[in-house]
PDB file of N, CA and C in Angstrom:
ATOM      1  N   UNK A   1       0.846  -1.176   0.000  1.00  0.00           N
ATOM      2  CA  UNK A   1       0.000   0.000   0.000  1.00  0.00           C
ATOM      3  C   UNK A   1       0.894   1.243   0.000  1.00  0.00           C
ATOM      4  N   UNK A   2       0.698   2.046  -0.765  1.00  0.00           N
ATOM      5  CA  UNK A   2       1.416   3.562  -0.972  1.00  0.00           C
ATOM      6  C   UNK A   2       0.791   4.589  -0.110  1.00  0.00           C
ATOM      7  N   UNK A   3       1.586   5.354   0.471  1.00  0.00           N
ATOM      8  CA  UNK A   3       1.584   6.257   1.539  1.00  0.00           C
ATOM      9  C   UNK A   3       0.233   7.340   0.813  1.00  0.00           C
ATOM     10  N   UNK A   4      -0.128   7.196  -0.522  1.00  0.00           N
ATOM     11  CA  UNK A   4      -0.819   8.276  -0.907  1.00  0.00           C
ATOM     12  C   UNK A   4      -2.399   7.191  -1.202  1.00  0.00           C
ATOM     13  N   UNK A   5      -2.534   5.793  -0.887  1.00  0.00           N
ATOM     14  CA  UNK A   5      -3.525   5.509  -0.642  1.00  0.00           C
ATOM     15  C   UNK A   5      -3.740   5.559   1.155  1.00  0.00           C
ATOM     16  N   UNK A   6      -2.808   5.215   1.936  1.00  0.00           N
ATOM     17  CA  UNK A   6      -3.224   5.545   3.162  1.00  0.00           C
ATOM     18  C   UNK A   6      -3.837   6.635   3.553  1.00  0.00           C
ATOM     19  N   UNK A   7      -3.517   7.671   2.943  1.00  0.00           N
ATOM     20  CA  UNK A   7      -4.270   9.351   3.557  1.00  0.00           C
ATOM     21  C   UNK A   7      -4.794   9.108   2.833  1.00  0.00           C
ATOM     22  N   UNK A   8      -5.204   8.640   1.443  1.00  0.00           N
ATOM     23  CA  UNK A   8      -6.969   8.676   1.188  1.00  0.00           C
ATOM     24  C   UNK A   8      -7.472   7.790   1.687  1.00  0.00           C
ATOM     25  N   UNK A   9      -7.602   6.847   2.016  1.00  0.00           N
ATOM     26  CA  UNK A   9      -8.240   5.448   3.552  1.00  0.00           C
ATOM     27  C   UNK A   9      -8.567   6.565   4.848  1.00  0.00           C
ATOM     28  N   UNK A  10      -7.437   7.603   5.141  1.00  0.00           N
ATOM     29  CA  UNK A  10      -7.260   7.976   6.254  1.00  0.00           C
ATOM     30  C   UNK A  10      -8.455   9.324   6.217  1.00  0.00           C
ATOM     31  N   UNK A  11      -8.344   9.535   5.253  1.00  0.00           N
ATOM     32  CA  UNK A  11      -9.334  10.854   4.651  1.00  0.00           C
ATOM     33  C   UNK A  11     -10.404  10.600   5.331  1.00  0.00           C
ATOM     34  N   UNK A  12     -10.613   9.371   4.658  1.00  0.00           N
ATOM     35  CA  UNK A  12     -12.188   8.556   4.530  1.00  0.00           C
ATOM     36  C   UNK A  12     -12.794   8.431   6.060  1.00  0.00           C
ATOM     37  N   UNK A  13     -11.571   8.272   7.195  1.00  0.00           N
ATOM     38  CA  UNK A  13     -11.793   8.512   8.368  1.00  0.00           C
ATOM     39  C   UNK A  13     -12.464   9.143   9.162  1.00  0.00           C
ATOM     40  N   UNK A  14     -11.471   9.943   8.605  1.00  0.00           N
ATOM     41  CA  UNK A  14     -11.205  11.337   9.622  1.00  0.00           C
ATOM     42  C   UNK A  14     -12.692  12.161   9.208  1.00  0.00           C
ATOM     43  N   UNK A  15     -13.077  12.230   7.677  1.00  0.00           N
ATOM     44  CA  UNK A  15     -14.600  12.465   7.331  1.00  0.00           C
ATOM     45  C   UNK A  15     -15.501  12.165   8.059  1.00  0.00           C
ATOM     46  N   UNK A  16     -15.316  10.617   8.306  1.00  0.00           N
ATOM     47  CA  UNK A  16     -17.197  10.096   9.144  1.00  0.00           C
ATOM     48  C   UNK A  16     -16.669  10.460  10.698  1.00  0.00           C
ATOM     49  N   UNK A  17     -15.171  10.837  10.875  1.00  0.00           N
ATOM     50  CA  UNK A  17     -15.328  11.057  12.476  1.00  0.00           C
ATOM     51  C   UNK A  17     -15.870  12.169  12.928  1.00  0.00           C
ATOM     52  N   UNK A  18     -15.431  13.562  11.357  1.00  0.00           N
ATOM     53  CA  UNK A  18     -15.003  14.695  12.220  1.00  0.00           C
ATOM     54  C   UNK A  18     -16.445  15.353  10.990  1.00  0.00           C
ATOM     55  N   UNK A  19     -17.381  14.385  10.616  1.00  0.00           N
ATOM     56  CA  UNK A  19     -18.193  14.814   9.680  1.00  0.00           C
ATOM     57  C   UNK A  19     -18.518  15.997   8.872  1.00  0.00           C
ATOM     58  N   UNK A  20     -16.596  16.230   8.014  1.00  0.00           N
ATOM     59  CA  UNK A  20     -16.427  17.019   7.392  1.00  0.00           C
ATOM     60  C   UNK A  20     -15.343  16.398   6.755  1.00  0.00           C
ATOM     61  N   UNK A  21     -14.894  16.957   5.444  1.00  0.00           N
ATOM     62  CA  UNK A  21     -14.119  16.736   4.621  1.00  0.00           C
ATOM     63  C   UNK A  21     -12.725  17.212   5.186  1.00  0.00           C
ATOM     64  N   UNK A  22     -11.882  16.853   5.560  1.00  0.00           N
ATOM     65  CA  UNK A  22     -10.944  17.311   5.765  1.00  0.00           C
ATOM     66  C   UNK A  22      -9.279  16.392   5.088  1.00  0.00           C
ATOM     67  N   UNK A  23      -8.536  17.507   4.610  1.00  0.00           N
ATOM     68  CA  UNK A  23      -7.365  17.567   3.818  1.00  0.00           C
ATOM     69  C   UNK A  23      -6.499  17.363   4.888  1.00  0.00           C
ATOM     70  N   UNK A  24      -5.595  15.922   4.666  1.00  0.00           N
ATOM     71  CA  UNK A  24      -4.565  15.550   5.349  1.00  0.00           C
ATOM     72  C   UNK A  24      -3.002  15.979   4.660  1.00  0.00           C
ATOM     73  N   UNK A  25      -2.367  16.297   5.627  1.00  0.00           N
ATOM     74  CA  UNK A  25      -0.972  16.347   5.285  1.00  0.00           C
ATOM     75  C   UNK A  25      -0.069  15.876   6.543  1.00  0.00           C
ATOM     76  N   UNK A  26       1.385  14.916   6.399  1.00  0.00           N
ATOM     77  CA  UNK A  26       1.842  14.748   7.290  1.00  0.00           C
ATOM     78  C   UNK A  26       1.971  15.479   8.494  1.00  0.00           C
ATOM     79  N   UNK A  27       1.976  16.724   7.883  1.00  0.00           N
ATOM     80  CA  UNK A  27       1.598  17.459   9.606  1.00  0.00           C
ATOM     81  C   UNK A  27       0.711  18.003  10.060  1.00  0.00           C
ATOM     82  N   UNK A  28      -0.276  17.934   9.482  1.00  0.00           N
ATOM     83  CA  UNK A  28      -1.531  17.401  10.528  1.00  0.00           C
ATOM     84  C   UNK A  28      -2.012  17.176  11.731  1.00  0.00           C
ATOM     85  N   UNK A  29      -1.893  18.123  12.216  1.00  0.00           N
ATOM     86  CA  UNK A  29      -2.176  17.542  14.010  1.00  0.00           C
ATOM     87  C   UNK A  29      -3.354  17.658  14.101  1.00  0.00           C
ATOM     88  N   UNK A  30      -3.975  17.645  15.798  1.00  0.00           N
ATOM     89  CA  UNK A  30      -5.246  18.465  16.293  1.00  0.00           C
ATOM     90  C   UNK A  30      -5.272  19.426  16.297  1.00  0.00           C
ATOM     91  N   UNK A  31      -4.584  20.233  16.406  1.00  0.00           N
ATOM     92  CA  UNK A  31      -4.883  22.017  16.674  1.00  0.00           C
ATOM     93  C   UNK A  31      -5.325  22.313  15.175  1.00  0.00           C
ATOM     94  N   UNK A  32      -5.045  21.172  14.223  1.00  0.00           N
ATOM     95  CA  UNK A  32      -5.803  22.283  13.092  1.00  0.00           C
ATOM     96  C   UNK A  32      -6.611  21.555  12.849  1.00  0.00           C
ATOM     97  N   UNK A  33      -7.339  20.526  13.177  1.00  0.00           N
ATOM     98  CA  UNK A  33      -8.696  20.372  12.882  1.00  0.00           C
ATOM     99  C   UNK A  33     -10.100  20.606  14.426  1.00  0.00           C
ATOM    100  N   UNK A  34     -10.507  21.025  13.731  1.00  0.00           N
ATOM    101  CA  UNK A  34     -11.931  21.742  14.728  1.00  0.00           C
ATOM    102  C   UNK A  34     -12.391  20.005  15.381  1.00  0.00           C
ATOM    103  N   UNK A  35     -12.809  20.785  16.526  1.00  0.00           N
ATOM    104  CA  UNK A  35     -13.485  19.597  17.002  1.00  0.00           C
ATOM    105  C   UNK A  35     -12.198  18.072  17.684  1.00  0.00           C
ATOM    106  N   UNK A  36     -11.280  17.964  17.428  1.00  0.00           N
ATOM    107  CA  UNK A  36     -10.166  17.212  17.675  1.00  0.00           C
ATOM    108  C   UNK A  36     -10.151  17.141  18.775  1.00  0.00           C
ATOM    109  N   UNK A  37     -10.600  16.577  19.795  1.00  0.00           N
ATOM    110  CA  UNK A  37     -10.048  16.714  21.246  1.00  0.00           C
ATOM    111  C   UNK A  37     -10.293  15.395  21.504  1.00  0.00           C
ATOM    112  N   UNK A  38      -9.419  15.417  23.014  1.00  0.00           N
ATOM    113  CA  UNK A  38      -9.373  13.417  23.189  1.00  0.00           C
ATOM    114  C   UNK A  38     -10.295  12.936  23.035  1.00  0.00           C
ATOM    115  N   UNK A  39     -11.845  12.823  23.701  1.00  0.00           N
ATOM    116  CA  UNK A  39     -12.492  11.670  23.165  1.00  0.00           C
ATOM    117  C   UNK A  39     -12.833  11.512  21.787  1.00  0.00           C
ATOM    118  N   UNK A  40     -12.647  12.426  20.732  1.00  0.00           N
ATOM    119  CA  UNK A  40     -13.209  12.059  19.473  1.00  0.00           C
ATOM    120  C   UNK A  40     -11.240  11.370  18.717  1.00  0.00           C
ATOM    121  N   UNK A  41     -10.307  11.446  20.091  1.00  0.00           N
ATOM    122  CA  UNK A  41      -9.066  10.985  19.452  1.00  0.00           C
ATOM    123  C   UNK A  41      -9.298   9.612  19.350  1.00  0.00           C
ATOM    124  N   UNK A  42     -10.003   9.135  20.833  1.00  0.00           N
ATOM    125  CA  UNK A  42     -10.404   7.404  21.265  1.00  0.00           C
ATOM    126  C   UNK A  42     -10.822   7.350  20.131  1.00  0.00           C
ATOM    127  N   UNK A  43     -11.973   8.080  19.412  1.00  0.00           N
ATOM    128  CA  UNK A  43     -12.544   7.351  18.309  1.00  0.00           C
ATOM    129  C   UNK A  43     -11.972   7.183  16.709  1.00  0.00           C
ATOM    130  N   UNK A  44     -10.938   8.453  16.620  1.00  0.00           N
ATOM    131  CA  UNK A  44     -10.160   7.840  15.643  1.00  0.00           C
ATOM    132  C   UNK A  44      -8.994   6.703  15.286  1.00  0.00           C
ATOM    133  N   UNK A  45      -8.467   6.680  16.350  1.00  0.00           N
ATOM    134  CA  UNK A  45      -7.642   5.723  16.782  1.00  0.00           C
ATOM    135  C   UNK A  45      -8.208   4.440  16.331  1.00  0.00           C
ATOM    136  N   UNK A  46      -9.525   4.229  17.065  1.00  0.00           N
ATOM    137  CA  UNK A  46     -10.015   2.767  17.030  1.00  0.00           C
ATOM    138  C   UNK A  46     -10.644   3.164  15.632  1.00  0.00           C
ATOM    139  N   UNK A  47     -10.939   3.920  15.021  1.00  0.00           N
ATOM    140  CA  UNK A  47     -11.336   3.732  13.346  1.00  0.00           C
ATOM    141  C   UNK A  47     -10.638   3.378  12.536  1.00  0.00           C
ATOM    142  N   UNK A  48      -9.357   4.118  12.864  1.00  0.00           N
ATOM    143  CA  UNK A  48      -8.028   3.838  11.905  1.00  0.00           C
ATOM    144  C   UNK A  48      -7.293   2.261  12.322  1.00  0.00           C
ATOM    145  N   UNK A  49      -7.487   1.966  13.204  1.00  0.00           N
ATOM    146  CA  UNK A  49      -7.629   0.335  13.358  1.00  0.00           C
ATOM    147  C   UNK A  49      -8.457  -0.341  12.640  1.00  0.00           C
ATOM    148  N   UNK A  50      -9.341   0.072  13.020  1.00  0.00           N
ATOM    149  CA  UNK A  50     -10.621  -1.014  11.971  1.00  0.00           C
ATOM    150  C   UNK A  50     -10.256  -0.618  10.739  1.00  0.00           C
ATOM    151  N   UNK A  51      -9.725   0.455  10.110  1.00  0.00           N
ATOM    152  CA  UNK A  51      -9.934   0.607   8.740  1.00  0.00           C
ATOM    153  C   UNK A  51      -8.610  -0.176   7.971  1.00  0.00           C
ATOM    154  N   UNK A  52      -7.295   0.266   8.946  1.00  0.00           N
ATOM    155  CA  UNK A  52      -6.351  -0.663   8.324  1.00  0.00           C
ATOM    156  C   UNK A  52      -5.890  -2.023   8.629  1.00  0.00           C
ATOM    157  N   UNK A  53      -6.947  -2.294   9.757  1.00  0.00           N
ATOM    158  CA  UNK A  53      -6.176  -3.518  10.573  1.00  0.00           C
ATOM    159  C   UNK A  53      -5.445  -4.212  11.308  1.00  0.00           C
ATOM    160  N   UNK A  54      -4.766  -2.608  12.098  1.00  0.00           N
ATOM    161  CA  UNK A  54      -3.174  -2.324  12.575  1.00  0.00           C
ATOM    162  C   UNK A  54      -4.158  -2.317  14.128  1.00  0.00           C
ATOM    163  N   UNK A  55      -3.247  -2.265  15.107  1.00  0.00           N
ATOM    164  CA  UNK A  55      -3.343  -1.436  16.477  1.00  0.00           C
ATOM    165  C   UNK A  55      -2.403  -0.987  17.062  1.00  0.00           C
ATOM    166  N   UNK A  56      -2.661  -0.078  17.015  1.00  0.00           N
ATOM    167  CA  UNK A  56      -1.475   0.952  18.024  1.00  0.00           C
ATOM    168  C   UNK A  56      -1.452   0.372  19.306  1.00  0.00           C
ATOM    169  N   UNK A  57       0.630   0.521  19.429  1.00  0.00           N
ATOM    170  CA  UNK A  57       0.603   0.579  21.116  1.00  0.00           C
ATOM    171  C   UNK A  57      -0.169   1.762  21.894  1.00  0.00           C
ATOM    172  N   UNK A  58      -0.269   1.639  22.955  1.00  0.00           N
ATOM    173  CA  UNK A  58      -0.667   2.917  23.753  1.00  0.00           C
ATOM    174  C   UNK A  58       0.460   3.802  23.919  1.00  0.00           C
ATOM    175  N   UNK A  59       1.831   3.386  23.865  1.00  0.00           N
ATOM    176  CA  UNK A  59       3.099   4.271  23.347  1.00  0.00           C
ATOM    177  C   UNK A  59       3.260   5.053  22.582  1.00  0.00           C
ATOM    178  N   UNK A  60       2.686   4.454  21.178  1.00  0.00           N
ATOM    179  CA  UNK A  60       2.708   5.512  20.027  1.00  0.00           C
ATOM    180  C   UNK A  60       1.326   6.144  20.313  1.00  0.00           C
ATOM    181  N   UNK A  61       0.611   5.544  20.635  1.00  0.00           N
ATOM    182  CA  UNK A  61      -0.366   6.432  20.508  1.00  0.00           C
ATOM    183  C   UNK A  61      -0.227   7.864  21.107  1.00  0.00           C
ATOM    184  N   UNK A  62       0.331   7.812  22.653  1.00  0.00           N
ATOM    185  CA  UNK A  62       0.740   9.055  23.268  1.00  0.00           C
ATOM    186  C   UNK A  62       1.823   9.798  22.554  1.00  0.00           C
ATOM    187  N   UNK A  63       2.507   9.230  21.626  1.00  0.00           N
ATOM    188  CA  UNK A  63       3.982   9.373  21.026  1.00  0.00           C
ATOM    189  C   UNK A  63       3.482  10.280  19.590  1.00  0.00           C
ATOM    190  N   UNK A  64       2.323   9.871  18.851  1.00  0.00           N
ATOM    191  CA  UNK A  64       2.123  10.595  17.736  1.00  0.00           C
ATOM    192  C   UNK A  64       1.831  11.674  17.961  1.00  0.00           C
ATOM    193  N   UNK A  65       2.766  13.039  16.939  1.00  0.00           N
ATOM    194  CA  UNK A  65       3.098  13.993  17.045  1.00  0.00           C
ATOM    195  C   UNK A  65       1.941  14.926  16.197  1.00  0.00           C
ATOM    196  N   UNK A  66       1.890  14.043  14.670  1.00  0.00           N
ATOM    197  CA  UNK A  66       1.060  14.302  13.590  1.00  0.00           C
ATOM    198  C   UNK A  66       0.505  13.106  12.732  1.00  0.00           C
ATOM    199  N   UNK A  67       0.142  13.552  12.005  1.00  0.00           N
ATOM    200  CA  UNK A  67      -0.533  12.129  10.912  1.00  0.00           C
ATOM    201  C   UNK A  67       0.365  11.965  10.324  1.00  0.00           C
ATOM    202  N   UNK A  68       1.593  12.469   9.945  1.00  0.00           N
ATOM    203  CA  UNK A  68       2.769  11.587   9.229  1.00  0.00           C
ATOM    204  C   UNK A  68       3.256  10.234  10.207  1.00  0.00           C
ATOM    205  N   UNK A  69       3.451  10.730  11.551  1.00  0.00           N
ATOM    206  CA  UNK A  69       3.762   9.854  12.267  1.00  0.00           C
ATOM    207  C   UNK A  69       2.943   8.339  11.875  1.00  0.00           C
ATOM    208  N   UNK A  70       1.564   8.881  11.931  1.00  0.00           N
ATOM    209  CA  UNK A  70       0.351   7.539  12.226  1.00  0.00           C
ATOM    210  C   UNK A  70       0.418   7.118  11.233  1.00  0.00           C
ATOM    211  N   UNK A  71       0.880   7.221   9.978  1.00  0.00           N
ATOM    212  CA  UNK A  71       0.636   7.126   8.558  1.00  0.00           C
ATOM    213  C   UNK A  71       2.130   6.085   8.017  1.00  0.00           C
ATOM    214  N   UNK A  72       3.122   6.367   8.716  1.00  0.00           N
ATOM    215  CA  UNK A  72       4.335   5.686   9.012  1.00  0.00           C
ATOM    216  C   UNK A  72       4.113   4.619   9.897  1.00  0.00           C
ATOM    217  N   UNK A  73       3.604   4.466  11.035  1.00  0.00           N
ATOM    218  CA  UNK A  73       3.470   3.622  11.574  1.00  0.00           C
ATOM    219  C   UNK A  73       2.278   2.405  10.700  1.00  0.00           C
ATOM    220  N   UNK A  74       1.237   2.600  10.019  1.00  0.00           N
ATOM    221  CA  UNK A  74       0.306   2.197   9.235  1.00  0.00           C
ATOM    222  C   UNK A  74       1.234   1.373   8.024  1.00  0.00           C
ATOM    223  N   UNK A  75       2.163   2.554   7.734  1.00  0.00           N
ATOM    224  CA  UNK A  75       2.842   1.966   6.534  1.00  0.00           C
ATOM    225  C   UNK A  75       3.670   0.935   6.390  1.00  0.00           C
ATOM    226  N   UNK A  76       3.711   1.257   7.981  1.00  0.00           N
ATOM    227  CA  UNK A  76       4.816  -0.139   8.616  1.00  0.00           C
ATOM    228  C   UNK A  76       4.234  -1.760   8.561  1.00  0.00           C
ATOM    229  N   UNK A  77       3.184  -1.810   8.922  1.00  0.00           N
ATOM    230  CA  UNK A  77       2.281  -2.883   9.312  1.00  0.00           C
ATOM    231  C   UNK A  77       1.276  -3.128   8.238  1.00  0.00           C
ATOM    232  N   UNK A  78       1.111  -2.369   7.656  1.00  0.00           N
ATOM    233  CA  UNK A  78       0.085  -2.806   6.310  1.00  0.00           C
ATOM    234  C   UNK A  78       0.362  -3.466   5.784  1.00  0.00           C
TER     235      UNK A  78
END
């Protein structure tokens, strides 16, 4: 899988989480998307599991900086 189908998988996400279209780029954090705060993080986390099949440690999870990070780690295990 190519890093430029993962952010569109990841797109597809982050859409039904944050029920808006939103444009990923490796740096990507929360502060720039509206609405981002921990419990809607629980729920991306466990989406982006179900969607690629992966699970994060609870390490990286505290450890991811941006979506390049999560997207690397994805790329790893896919």
């Amino acid at each position: 899988m190519t890093e430029k189908q993962i952010y569109e998988r990841l797109e597809s996400v982050f859409t039904d989480i944050f029920d808006e279209e939103i444009k990923l780029s490796a740096e990507t954090t929360a502060e720039d998307v509206e609405d981002w705060d921990s419990l809607t993080h629980i729920s991306l986390i466990s989406a982006v599991e179900a969607e690629f099949g992966v699970r994060f440690k609870m390490k990286e999870v505290s450890a991811m900086k941006n979506v390049g990070e999560m997207v690397a780690i994805i790329s790893e295990r896919a």
